[in-house]
C-alpha atoms as a PDB file:
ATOM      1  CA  UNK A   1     -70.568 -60.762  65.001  1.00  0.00           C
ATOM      2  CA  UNK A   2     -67.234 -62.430  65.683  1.00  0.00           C
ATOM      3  CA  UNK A   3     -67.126 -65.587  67.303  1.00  0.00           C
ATOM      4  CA  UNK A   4     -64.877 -64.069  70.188  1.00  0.00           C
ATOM      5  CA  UNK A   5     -65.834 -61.180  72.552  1.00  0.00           C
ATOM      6  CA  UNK A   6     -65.416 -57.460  71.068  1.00  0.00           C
ATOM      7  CA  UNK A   7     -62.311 -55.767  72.745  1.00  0.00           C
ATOM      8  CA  UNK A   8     -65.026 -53.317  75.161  1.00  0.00           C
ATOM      9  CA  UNK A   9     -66.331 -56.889  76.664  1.00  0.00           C
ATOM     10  CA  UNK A  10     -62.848 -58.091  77.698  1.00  0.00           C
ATOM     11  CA  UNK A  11     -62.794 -56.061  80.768  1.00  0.00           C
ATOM     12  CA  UNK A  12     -65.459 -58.294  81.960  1.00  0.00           C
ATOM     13  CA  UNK A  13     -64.471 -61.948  83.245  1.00  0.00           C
ATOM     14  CA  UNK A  14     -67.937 -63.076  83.350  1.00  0.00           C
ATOM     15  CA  UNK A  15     -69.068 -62.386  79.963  1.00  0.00           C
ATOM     16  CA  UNK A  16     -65.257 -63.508  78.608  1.00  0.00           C
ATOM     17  CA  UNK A  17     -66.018 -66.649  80.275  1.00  0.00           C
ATOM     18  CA  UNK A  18     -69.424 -67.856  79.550  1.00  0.00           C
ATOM     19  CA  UNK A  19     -70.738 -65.494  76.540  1.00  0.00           C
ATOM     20  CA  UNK A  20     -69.791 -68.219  74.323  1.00  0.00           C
ATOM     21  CA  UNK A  21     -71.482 -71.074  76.095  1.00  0.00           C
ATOM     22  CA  UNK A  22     -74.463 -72.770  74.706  1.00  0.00           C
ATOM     23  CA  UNK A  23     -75.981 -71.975  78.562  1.00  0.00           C
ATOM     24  CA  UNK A  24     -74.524 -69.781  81.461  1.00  0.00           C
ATOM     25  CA  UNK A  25     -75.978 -72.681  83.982  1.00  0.00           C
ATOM     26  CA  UNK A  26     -77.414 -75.870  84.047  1.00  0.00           C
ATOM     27  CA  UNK A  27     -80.311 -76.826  81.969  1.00  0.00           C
ATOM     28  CA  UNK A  28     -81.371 -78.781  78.874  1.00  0.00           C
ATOM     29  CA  UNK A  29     -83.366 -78.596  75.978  1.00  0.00           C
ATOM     30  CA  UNK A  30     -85.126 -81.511  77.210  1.00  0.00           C
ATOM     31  CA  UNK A  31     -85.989 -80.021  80.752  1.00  0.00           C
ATOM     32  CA  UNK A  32     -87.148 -76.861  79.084  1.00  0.00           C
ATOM     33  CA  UNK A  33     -89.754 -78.734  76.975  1.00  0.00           C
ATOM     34  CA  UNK A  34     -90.128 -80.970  80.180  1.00  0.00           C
ATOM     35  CA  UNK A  35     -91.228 -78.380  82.321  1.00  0.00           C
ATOM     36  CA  UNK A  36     -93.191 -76.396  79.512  1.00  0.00           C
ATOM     37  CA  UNK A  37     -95.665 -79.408  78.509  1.00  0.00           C
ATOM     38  CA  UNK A  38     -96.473 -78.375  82.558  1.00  0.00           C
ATOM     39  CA  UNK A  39     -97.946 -75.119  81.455  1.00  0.00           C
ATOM     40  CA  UNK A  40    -101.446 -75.173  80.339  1.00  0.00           C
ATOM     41  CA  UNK A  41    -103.926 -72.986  77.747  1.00  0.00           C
ATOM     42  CA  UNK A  42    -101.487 -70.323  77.158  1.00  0.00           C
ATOM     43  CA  UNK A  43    -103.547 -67.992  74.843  1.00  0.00           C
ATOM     44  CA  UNK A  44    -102.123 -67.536  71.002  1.00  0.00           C
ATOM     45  CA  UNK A  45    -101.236 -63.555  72.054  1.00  0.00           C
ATOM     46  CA  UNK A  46     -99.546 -64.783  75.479  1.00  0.00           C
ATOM     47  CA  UNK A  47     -97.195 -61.974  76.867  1.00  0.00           C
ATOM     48  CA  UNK A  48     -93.860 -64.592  77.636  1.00  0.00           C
ATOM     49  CA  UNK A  49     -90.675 -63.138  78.740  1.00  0.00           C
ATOM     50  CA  UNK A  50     -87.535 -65.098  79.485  1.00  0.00           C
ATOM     51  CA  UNK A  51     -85.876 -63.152  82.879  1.00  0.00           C
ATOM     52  CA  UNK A  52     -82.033 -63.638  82.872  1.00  0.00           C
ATOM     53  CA  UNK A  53     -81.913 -65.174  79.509  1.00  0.00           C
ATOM     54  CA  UNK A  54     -78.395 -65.312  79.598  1.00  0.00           C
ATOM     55  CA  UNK A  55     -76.808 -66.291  75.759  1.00  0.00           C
ATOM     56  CA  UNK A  56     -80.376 -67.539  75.132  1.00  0.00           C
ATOM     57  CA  UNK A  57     -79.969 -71.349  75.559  1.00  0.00           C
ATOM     58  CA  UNK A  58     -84.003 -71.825  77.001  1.00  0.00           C
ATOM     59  CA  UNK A  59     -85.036 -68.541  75.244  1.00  0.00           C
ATOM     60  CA  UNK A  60     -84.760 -70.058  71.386  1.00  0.00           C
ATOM     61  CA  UNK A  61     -86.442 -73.635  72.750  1.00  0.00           C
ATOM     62  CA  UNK A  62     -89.429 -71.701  74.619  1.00  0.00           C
ATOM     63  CA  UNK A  63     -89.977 -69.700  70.986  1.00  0.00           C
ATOM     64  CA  UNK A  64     -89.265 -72.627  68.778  1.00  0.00           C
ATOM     65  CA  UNK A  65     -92.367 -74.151  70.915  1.00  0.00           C
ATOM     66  CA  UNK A  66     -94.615 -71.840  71.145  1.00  0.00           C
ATOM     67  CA  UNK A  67     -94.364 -69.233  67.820  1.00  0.00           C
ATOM     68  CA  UNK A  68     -94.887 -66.567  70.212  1.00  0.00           C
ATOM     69  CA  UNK A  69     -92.830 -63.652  70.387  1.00  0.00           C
ATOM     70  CA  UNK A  70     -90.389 -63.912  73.923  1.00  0.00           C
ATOM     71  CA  UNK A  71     -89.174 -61.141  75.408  1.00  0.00           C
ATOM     72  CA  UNK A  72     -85.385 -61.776  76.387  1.00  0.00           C
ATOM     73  CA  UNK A  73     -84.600 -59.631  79.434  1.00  0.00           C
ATOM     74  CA  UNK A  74     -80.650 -59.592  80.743  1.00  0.00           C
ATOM     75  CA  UNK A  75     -77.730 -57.368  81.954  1.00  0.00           C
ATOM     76  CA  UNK A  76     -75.850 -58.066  79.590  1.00  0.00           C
ATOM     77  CA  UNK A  77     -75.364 -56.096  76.167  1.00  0.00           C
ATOM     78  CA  UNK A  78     -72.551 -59.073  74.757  1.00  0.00           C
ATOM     79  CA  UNK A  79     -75.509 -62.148  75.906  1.00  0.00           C
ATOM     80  CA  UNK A  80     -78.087 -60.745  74.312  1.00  0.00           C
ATOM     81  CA  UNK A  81     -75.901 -60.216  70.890  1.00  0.00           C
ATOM     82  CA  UNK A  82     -75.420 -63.755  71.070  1.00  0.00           C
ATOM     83  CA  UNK A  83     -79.106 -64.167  71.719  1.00  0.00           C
ATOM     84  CA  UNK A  84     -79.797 -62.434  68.005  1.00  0.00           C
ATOM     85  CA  UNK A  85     -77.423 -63.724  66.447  1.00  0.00           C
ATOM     86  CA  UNK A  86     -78.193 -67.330  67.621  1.00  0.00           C
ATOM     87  CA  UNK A  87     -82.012 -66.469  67.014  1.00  0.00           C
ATOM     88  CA  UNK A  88     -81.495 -65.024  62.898  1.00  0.00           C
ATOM     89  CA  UNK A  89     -79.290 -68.234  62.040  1.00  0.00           C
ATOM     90  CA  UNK A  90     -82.016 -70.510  62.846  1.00  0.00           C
ATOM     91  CA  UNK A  91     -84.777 -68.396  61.663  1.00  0.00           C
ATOM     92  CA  UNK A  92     -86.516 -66.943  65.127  1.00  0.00           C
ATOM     93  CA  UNK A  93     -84.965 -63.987  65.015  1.00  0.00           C
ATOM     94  CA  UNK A  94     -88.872 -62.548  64.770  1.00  0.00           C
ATOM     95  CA  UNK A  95     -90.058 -63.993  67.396  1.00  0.00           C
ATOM     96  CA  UNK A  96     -87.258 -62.837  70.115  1.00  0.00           C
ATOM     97  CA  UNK A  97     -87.772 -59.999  71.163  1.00  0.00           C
ATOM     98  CA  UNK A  98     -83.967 -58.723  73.648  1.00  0.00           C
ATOM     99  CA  UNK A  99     -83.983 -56.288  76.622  1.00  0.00           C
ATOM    100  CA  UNK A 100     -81.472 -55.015  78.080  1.00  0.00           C
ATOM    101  CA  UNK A 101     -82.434 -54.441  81.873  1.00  0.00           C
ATOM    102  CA  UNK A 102     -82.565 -56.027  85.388  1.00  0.00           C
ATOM    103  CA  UNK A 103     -85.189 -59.190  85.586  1.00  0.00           C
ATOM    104  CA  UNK A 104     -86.586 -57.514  88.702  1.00  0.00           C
ATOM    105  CA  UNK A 105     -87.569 -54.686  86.773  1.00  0.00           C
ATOM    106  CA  UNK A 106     -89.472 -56.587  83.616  1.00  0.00           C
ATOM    107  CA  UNK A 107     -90.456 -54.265  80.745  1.00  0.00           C
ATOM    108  CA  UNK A 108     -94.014 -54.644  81.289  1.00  0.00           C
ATOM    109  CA  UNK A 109     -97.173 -53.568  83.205  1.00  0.00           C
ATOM    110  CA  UNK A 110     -98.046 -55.063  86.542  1.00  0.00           C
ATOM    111  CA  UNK A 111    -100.539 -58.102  85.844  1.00  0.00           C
ATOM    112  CA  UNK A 112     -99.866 -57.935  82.352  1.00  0.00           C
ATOM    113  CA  UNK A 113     -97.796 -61.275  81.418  1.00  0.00           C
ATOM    114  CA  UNK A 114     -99.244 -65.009  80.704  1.00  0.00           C
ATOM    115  CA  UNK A 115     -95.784 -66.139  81.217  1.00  0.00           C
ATOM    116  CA  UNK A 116     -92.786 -65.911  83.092  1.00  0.00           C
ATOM    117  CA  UNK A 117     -89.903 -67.947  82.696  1.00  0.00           C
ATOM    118  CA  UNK A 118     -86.470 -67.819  84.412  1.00  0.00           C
ATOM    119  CA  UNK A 119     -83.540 -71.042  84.160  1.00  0.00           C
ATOM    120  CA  UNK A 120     -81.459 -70.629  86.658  1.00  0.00           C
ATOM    121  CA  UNK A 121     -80.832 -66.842  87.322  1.00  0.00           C
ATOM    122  CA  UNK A 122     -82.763 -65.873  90.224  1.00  0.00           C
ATOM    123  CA  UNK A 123     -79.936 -66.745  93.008  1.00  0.00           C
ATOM    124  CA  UNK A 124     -78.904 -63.836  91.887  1.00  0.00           C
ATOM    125  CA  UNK A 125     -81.406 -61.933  93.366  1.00  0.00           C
ATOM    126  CA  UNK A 126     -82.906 -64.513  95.370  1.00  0.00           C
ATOM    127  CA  UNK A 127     -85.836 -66.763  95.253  1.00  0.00           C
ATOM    128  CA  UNK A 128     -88.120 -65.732  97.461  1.00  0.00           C
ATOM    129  CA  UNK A 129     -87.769 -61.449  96.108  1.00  0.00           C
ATOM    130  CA  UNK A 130     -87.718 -63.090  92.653  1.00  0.00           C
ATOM    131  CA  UNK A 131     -91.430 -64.944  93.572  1.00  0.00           C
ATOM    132  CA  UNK A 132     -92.313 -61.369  95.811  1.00  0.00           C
ATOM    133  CA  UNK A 133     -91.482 -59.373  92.490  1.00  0.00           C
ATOM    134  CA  UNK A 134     -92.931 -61.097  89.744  1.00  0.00           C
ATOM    135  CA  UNK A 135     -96.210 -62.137  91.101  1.00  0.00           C
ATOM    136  CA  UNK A 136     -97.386 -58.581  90.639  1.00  0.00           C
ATOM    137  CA  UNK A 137     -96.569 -59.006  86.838  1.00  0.00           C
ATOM    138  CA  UNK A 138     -98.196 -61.855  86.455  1.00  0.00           C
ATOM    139  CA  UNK A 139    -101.784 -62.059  85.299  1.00  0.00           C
ATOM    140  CA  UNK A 140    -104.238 -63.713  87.646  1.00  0.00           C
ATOM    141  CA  UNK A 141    -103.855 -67.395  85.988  1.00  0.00           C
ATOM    142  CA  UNK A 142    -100.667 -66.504  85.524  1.00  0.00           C
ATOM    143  CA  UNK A 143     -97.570 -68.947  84.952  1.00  0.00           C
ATOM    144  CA  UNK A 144     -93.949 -68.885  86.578  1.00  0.00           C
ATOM    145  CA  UNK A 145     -91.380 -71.337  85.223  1.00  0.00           C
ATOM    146  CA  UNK A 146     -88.621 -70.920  87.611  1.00  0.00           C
ATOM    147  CA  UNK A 147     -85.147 -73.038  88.413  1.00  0.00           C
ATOM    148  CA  UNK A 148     -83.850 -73.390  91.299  1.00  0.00           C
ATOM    149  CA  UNK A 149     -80.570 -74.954  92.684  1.00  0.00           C
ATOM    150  CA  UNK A 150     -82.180 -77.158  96.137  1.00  0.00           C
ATOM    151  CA  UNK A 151     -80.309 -79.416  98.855  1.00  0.00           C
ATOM    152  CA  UNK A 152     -81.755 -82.708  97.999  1.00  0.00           C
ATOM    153  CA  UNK A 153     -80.929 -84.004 101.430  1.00  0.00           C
ATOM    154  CA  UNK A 154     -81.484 -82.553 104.985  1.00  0.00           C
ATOM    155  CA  UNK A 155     -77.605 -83.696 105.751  1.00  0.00           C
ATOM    156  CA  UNK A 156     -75.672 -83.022 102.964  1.00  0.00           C
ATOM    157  CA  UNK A 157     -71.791 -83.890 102.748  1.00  0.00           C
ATOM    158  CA  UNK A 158     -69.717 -80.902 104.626  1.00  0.00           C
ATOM    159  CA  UNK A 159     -67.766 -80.053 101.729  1.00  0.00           C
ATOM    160  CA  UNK A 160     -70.823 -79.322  99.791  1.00  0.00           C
ATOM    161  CA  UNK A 161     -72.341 -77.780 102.587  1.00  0.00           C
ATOM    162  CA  UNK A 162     -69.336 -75.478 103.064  1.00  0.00           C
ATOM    163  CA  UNK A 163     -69.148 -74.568  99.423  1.00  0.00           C
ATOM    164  CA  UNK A 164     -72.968 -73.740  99.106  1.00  0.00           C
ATOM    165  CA  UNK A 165     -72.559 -72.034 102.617  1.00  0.00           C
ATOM    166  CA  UNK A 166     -70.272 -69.516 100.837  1.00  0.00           C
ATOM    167  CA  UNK A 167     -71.623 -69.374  97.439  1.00  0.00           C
ATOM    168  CA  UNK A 168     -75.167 -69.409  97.944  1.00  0.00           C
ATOM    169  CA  UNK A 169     -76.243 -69.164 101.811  1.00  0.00           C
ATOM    170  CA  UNK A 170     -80.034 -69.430 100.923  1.00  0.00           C
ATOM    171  CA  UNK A 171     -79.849 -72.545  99.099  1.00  0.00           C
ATOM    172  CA  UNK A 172     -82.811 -74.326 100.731  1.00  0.00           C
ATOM    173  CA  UNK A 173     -84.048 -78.584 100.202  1.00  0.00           C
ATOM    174  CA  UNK A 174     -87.043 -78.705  97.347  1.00  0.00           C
ATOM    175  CA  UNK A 175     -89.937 -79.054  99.870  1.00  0.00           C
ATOM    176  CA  UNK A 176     -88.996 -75.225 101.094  1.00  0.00           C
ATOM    177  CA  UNK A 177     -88.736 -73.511  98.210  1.00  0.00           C
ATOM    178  CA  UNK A 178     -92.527 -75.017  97.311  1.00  0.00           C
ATOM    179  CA  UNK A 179     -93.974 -73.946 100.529  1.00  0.00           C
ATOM    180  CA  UNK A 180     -92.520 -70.570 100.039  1.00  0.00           C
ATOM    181  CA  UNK A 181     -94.426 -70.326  97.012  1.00  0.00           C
ATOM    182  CA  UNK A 182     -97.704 -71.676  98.558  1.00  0.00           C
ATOM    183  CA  UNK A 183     -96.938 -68.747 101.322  1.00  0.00           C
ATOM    184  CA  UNK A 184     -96.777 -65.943  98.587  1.00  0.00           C
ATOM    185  CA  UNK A 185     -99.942 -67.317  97.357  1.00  0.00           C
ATOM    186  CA  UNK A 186     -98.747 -69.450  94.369  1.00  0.00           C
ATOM    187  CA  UNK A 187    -100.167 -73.018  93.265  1.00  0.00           C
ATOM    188  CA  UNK A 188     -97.642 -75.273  92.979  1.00  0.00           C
ATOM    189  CA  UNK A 189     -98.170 -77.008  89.589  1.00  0.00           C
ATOM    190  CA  UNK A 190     -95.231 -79.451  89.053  1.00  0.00           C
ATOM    191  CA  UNK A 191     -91.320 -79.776  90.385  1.00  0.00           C
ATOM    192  CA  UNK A 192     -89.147 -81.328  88.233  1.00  0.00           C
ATOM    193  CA  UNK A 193     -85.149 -82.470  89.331  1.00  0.00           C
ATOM    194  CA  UNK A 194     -82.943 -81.589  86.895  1.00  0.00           C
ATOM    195  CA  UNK A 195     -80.770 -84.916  85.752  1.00  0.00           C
ATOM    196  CA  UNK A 196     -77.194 -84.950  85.987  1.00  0.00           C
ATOM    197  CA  UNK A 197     -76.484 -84.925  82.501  1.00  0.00           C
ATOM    198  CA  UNK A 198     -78.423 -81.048  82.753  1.00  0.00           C
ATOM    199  CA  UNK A 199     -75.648 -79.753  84.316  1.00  0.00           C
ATOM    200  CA  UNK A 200     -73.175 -81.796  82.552  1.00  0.00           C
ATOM    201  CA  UNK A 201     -73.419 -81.548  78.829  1.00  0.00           C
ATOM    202  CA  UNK A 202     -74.718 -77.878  78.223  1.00  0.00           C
ATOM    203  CA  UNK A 203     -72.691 -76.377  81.156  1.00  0.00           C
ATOM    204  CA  UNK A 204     -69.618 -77.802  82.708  1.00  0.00           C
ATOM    205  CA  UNK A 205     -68.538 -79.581  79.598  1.00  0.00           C
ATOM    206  CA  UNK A 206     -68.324 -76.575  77.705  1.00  0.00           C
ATOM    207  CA  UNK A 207     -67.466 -74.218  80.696  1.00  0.00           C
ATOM    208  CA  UNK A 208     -64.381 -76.786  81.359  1.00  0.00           C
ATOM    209  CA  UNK A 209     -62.841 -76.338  77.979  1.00  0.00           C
ATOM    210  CA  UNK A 210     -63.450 -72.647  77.556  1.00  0.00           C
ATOM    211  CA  UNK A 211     -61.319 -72.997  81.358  1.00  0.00           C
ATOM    212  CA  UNK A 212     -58.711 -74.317  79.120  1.00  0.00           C
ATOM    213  CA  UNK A 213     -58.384 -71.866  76.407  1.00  0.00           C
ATOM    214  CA  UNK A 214     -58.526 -68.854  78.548  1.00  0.00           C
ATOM    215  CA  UNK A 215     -56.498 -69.876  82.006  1.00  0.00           C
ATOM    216  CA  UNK A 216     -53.015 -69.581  80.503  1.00  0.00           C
ATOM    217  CA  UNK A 217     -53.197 -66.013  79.776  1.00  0.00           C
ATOM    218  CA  UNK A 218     -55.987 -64.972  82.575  1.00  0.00           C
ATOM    219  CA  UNK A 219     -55.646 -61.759  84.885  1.00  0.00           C
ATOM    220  CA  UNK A 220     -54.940 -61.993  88.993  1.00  0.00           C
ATOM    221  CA  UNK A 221     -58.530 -61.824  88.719  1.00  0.00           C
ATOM    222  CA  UNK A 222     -59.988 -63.592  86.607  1.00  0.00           C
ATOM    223  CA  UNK A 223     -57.881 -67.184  87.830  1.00  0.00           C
ATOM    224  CA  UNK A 224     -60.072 -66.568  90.958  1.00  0.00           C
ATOM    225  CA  UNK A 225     -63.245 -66.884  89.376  1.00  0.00           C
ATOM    226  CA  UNK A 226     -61.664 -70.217  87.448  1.00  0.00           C
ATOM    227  CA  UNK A 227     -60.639 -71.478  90.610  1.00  0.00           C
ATOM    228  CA  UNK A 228     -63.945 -71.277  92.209  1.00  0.00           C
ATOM    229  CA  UNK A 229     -65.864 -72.915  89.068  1.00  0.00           C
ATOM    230  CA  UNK A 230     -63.306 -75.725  89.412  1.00  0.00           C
ATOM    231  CA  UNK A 231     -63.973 -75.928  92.944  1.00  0.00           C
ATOM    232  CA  UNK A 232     -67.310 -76.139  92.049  1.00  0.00           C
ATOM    233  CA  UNK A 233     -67.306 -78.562  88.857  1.00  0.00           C
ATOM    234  CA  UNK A 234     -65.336 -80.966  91.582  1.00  0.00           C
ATOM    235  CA  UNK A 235     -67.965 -80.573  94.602  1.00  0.00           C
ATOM    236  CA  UNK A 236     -70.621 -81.564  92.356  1.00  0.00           C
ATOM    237  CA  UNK A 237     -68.881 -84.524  90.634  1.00  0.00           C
ATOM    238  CA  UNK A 238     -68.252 -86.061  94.351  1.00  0.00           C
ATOM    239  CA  UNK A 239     -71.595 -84.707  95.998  1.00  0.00           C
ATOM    240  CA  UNK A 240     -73.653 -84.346  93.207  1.00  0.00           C
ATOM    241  CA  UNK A 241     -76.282 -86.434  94.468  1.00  0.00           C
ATOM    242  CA  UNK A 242     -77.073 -84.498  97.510  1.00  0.00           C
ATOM    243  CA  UNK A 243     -78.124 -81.237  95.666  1.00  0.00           C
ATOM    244  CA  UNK A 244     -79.520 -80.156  92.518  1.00  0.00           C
ATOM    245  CA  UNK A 245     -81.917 -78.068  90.344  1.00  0.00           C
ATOM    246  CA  UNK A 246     -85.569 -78.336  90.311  1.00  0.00           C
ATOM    247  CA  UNK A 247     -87.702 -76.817  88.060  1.00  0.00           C
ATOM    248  CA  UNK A 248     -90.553 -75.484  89.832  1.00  0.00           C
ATOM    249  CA  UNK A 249     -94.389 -74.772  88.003  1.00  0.00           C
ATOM    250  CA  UNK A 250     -96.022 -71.964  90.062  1.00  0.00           C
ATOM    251  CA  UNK A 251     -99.149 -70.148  88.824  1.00  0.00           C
ATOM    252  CA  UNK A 252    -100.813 -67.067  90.226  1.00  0.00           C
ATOM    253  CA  UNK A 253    -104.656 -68.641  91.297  1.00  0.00           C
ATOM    254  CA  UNK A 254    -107.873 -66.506  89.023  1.00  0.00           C
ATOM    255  CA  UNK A 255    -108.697 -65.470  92.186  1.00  0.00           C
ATOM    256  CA  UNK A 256    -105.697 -63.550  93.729  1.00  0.00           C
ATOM    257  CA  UNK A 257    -105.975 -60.452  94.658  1.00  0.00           C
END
């Protein structure tokens, strides 16, 4: 596959934006690992699917770890090219396993997977529907690996209170999102806070200078959605201390019914 979007995925300024980043938010190969090393006697056979794998950033690490076959679930057909063709150059292309499909609808039986992993992609949907949804695929001892973007203080700044206001209303402060989980009926394993440098050098570095290369020529539309990443890439370099992503651990108890 070229290295540029086919002509059919132009039309779309997400994908022309980000299909070409090494992630489509922020993360690490670190933090993966980090919050993997959490997750305990996953059987040889485990049933692991990555949920909004994006271009496949996490997706390769998670298989490179565990030789185990992940299923790669996302909306989009031009991501999960890049997934493949990411996954046959460094020699995993048999253990990943793409889906094209919603997260919330996982290819898979209720109560069927060992695993469920998902970096940054369920504000989409929203965390607590995302817990709701995919506790009844997990197996009882079941894992969920699950990002989430948290106010680290109970006063933030008001400029990155009115950005998050309009960009993502249900942003809630870390302690929340774990007693949400505990209220579904999840054990709450680990959190982890995602550095700076997670956001930095896998995401906004490379987001800023595909900005570059496509602004001169964008659409009426498509300058909008710039403008608002730059809005954002500036709240967080002033306020970046008062919010952030934490990797939550949650596991479905033996017992749950």
């Amino acid at each position: 596959m070229s290295d540029t979007l086919a002509a059919a995925d132009r039309d779309d300024p997400f994908e022309l934006l980000f299909a070409d980043l090494p992630r489509q938010g922020p993360g690490s190969k670190a933090m993966t690992l980090a919050a993997l090393a959490e997750i305990k006697d996953l059987p040889d056979t485990a049933v692991v699917l990555d949920l909004g794998c994006g271009t496949g950033g996490q997706t390769l690490v998670l298989a490179q770890a565990l030789r185990q076959t992940v299923r790669a679930v996302d909306t989009s057909r031009p991501f999960l090219k890049r997934l493949e063709a990411k996954a046959k150059a460094l020699k995993l292309g048999h253990y990943i396993d793409p889906y094209h499909g919603e997260m919330l609808s996982p290819p898979i039986a209720p109560e069927s997977a060992d695993l469920l992993w998902c970096e940054g992609a369920a504000y989409a949907v929203g965390f607590e529907t995302a817990l709701k949804t995919w506790w009844t695929y997990l197996k009882p001892g079941g894992w969920l690996a699950i990002s989430e973007c948290h106010w680290l203080s109970n006063k933030p700044p008001e400029a990155a209170r009115a950005f998050w206001q309009a960009s993502y209303p249900d942003m809630t402060v870390v302690e929340a999102g774990r007693q949400t989980a505990q209220r579904l009926g999840f054990t709450v394993d680990a959190t982890l806070l995602l550095p700076k440098d997670a956001w930095l050098q896998d995401y906004y570095h490379p987001l800023e200078a595909r900005i570059s290369e496509i602004k001169p020529t964008a659409s009426r539309e498509l300058r909008d959605i710039i403008e608002n990443l730059e809005r954002e890439i500036h709240i967080f370099r002033q306020f970046g201390d008062s919010y952030g992503y934490a990797f939550h651990i949650f596991r479905r108890p033996l017992d749950a019914v």
